[in-house]
C-alpha atoms as a PDB file:
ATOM      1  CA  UNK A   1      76.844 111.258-179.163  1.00  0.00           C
ATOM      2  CA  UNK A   2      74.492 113.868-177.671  1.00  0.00           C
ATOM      3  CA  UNK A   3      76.434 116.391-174.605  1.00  0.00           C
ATOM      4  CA  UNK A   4      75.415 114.564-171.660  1.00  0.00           C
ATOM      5  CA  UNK A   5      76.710 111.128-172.996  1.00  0.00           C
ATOM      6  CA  UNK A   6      80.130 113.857-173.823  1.00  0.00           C
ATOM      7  CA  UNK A   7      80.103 115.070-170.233  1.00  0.00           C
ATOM      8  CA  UNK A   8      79.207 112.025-168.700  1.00  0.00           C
ATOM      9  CA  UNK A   9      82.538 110.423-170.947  1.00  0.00           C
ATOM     10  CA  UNK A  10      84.627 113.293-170.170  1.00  0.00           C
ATOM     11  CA  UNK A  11      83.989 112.947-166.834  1.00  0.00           C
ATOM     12  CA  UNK A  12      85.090 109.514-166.437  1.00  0.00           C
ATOM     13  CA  UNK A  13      87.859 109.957-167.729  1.00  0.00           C
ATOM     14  CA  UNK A  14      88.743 112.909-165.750  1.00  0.00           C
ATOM     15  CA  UNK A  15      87.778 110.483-163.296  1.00  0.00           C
ATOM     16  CA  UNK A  16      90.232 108.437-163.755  1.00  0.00           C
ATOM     17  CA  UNK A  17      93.170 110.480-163.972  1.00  0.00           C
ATOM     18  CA  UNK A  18      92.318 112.351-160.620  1.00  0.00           C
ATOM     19  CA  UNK A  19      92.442 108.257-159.272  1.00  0.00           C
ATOM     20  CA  UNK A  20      95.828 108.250-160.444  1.00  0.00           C
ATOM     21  CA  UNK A  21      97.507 110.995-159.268  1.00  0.00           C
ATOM     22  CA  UNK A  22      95.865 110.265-156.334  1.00  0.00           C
ATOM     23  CA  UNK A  23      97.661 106.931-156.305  1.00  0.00           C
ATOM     24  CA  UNK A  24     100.811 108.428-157.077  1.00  0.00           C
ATOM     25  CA  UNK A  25     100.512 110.933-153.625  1.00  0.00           C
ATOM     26  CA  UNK A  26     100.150 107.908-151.679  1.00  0.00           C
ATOM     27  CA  UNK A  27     103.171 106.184-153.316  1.00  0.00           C
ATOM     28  CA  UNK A  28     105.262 109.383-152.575  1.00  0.00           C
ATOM     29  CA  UNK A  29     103.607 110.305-148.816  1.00  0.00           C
ATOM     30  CA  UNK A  30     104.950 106.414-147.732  1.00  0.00           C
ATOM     31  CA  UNK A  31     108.724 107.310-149.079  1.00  0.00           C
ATOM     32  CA  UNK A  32     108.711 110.264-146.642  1.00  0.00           C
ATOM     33  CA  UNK A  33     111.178 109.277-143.575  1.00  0.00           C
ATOM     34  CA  UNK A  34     108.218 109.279-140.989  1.00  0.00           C
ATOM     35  CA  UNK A  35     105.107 107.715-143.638  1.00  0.00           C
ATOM     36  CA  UNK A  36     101.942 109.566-143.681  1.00  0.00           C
ATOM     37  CA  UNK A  37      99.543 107.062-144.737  1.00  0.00           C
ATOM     38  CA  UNK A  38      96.765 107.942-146.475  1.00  0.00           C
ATOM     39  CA  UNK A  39      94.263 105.471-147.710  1.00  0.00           C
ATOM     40  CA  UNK A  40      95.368 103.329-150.990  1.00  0.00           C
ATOM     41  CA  UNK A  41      92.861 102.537-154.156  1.00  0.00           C
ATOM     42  CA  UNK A  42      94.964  99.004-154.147  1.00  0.00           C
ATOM     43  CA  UNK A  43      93.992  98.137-150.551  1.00  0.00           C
ATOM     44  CA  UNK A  44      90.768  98.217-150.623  1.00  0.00           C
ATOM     45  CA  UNK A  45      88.272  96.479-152.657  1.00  0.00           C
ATOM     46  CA  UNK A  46      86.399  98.337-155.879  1.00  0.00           C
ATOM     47  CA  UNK A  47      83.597 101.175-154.636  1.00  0.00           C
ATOM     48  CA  UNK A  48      85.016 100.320-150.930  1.00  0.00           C
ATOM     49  CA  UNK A  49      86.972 103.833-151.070  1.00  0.00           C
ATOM     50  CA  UNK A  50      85.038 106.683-150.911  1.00  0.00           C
ATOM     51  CA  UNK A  51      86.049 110.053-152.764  1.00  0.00           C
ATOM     52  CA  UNK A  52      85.355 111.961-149.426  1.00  0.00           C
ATOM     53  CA  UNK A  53      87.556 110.105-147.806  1.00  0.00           C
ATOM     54  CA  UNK A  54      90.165 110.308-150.327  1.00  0.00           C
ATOM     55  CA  UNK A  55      89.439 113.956-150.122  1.00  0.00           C
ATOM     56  CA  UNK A  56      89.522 114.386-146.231  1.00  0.00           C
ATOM     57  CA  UNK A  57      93.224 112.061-146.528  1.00  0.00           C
ATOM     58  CA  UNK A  58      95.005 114.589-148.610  1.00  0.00           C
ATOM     59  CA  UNK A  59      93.930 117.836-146.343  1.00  0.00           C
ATOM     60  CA  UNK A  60      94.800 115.780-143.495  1.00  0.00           C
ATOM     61  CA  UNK A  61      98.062 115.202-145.195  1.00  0.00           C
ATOM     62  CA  UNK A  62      98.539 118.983-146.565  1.00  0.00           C
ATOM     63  CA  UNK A  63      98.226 119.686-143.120  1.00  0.00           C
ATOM     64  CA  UNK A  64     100.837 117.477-141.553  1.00  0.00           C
ATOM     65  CA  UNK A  65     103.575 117.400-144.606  1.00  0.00           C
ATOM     66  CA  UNK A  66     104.847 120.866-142.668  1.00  0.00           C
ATOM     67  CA  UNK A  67     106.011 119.252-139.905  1.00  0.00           C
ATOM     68  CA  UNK A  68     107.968 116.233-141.272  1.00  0.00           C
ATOM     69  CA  UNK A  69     111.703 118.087-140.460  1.00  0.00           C
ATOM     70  CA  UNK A  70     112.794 114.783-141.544  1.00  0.00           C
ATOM     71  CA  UNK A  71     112.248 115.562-145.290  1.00  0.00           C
ATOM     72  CA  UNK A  72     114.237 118.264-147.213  1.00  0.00           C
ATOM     73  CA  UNK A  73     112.168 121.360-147.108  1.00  0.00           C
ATOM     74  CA  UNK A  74     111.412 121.582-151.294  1.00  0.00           C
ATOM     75  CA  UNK A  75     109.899 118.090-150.712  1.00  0.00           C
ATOM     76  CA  UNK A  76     107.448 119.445-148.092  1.00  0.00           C
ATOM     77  CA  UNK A  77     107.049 122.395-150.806  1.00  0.00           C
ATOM     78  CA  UNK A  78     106.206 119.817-153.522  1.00  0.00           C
ATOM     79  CA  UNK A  79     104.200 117.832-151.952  1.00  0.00           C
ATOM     80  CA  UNK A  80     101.826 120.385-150.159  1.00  0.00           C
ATOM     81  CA  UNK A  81     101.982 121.834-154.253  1.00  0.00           C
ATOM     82  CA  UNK A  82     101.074 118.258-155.069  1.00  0.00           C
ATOM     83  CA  UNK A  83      98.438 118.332-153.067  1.00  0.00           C
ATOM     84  CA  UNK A  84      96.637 122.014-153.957  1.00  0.00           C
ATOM     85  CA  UNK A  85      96.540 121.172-157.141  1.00  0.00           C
ATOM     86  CA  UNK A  86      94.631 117.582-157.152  1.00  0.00           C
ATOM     87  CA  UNK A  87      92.364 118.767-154.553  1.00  0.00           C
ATOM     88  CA  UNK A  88      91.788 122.180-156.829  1.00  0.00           C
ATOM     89  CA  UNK A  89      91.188 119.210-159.996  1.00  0.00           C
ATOM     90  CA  UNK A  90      88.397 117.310-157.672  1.00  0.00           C
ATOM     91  CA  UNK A  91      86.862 121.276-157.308  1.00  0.00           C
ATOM     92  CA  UNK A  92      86.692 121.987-161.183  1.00  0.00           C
ATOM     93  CA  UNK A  93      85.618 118.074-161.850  1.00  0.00           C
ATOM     94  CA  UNK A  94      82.392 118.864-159.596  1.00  0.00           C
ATOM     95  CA  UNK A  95      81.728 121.925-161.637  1.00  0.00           C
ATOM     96  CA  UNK A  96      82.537 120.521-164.885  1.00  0.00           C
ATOM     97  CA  UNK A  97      80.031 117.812-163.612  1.00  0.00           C
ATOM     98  CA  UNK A  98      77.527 120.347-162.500  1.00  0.00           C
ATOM     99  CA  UNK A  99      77.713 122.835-165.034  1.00  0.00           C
ATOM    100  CA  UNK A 100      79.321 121.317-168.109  1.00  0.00           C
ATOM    101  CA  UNK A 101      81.938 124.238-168.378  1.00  0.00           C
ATOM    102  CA  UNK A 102      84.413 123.245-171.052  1.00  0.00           C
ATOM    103  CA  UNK A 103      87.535 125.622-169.109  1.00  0.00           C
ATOM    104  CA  UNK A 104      86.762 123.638-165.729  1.00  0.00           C
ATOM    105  CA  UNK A 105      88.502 120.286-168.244  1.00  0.00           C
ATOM    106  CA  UNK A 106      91.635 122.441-169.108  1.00  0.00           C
ATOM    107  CA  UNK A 107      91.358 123.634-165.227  1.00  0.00           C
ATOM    108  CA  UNK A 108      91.149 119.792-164.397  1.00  0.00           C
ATOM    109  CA  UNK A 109      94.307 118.928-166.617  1.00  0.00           C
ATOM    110  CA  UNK A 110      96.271 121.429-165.915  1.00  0.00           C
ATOM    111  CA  UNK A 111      96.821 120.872-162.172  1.00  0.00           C
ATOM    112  CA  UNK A 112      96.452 117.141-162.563  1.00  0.00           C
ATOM    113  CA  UNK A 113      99.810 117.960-165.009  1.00  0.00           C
ATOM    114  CA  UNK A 114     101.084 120.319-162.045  1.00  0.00           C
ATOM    115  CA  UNK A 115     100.627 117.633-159.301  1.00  0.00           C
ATOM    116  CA  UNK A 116     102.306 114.518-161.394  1.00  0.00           C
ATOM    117  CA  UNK A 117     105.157 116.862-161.762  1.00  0.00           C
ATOM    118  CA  UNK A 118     105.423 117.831-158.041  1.00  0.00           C
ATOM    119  CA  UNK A 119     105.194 114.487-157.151  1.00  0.00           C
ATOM    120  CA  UNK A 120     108.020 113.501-159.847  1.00  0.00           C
ATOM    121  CA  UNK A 121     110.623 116.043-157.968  1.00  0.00           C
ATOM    122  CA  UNK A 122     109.449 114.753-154.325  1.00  0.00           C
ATOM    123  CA  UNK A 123     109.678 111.181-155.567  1.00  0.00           C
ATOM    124  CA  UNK A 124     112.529 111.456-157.257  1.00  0.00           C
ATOM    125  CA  UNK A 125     114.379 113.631-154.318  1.00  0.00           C
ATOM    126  CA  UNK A 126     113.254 110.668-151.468  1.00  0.00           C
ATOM    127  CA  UNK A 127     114.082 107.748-153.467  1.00  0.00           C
ATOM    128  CA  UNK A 128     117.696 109.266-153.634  1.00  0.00           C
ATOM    129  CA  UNK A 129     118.036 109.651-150.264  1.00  0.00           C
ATOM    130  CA  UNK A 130     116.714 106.124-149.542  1.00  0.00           C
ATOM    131  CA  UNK A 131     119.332 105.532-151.962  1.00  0.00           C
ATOM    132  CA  UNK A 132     122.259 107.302-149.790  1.00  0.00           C
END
């Protein structure tokens, strides 16, 4: 396998996994007591959601977490956190993509590991008080 087919592999899957957590904000953005709804991979149709608009979603939604008094204020914190860090991974996965840097992958992981983590204490914090 020569380096581009590498990159072009790696980047998939990076791919991927920024598709997922990107999933998962949108699961934990509709538990919030007042929804932000941002658009869903599942309601729309394969190709049919494009990554800017995934992109422009989440800063619309960093933006507007801050003002949902509703929430407990460390699930604003996480999910804002959340938020930084998968936008930082769709940053690095354009440079790794650009310029094949091997630290913009660890970059890419790391907050991708960051964000699923965030979202686990936000998630876990609203489904309890659904729960109540």
């Amino acid at each position: 396998m020569d380096n581009d087919d590498y990159m072009g592999e790696e980047a998939q899957n990076l791919g991927l996994e920024l598709l997922r957590v990107y999933e998962l904000i949108v699961t934990v953005l509709g538990l919030l007591p007042l929804p932000i709804m941002v658009p869903s991979l599942a309601e729309h149709e394969a190709g049919d959601l494009r990554i800017e608009d995934m992109v422009a979603a989440t800063q619309r939604a960093w933006t507007i977490v801050p003002e949902q008094v509703l929430a407990p204020e460390i699930v604003r914190a996480a999910l804002q956190t959340a938020i930084t860090h998968w936008l930082v991974s769709m940053d690095l996965l354009a440079r790794f993509t650009h310029t094949g840097d091997r630290w913009a992958v660890a970059g890419v992981l790391l907050n991708l590991g960051a964000a699923e983590r965030a979202l686990d204490v936000a998630g876990q914090i609203l489904t309890d008080l659904a729960d109540e």
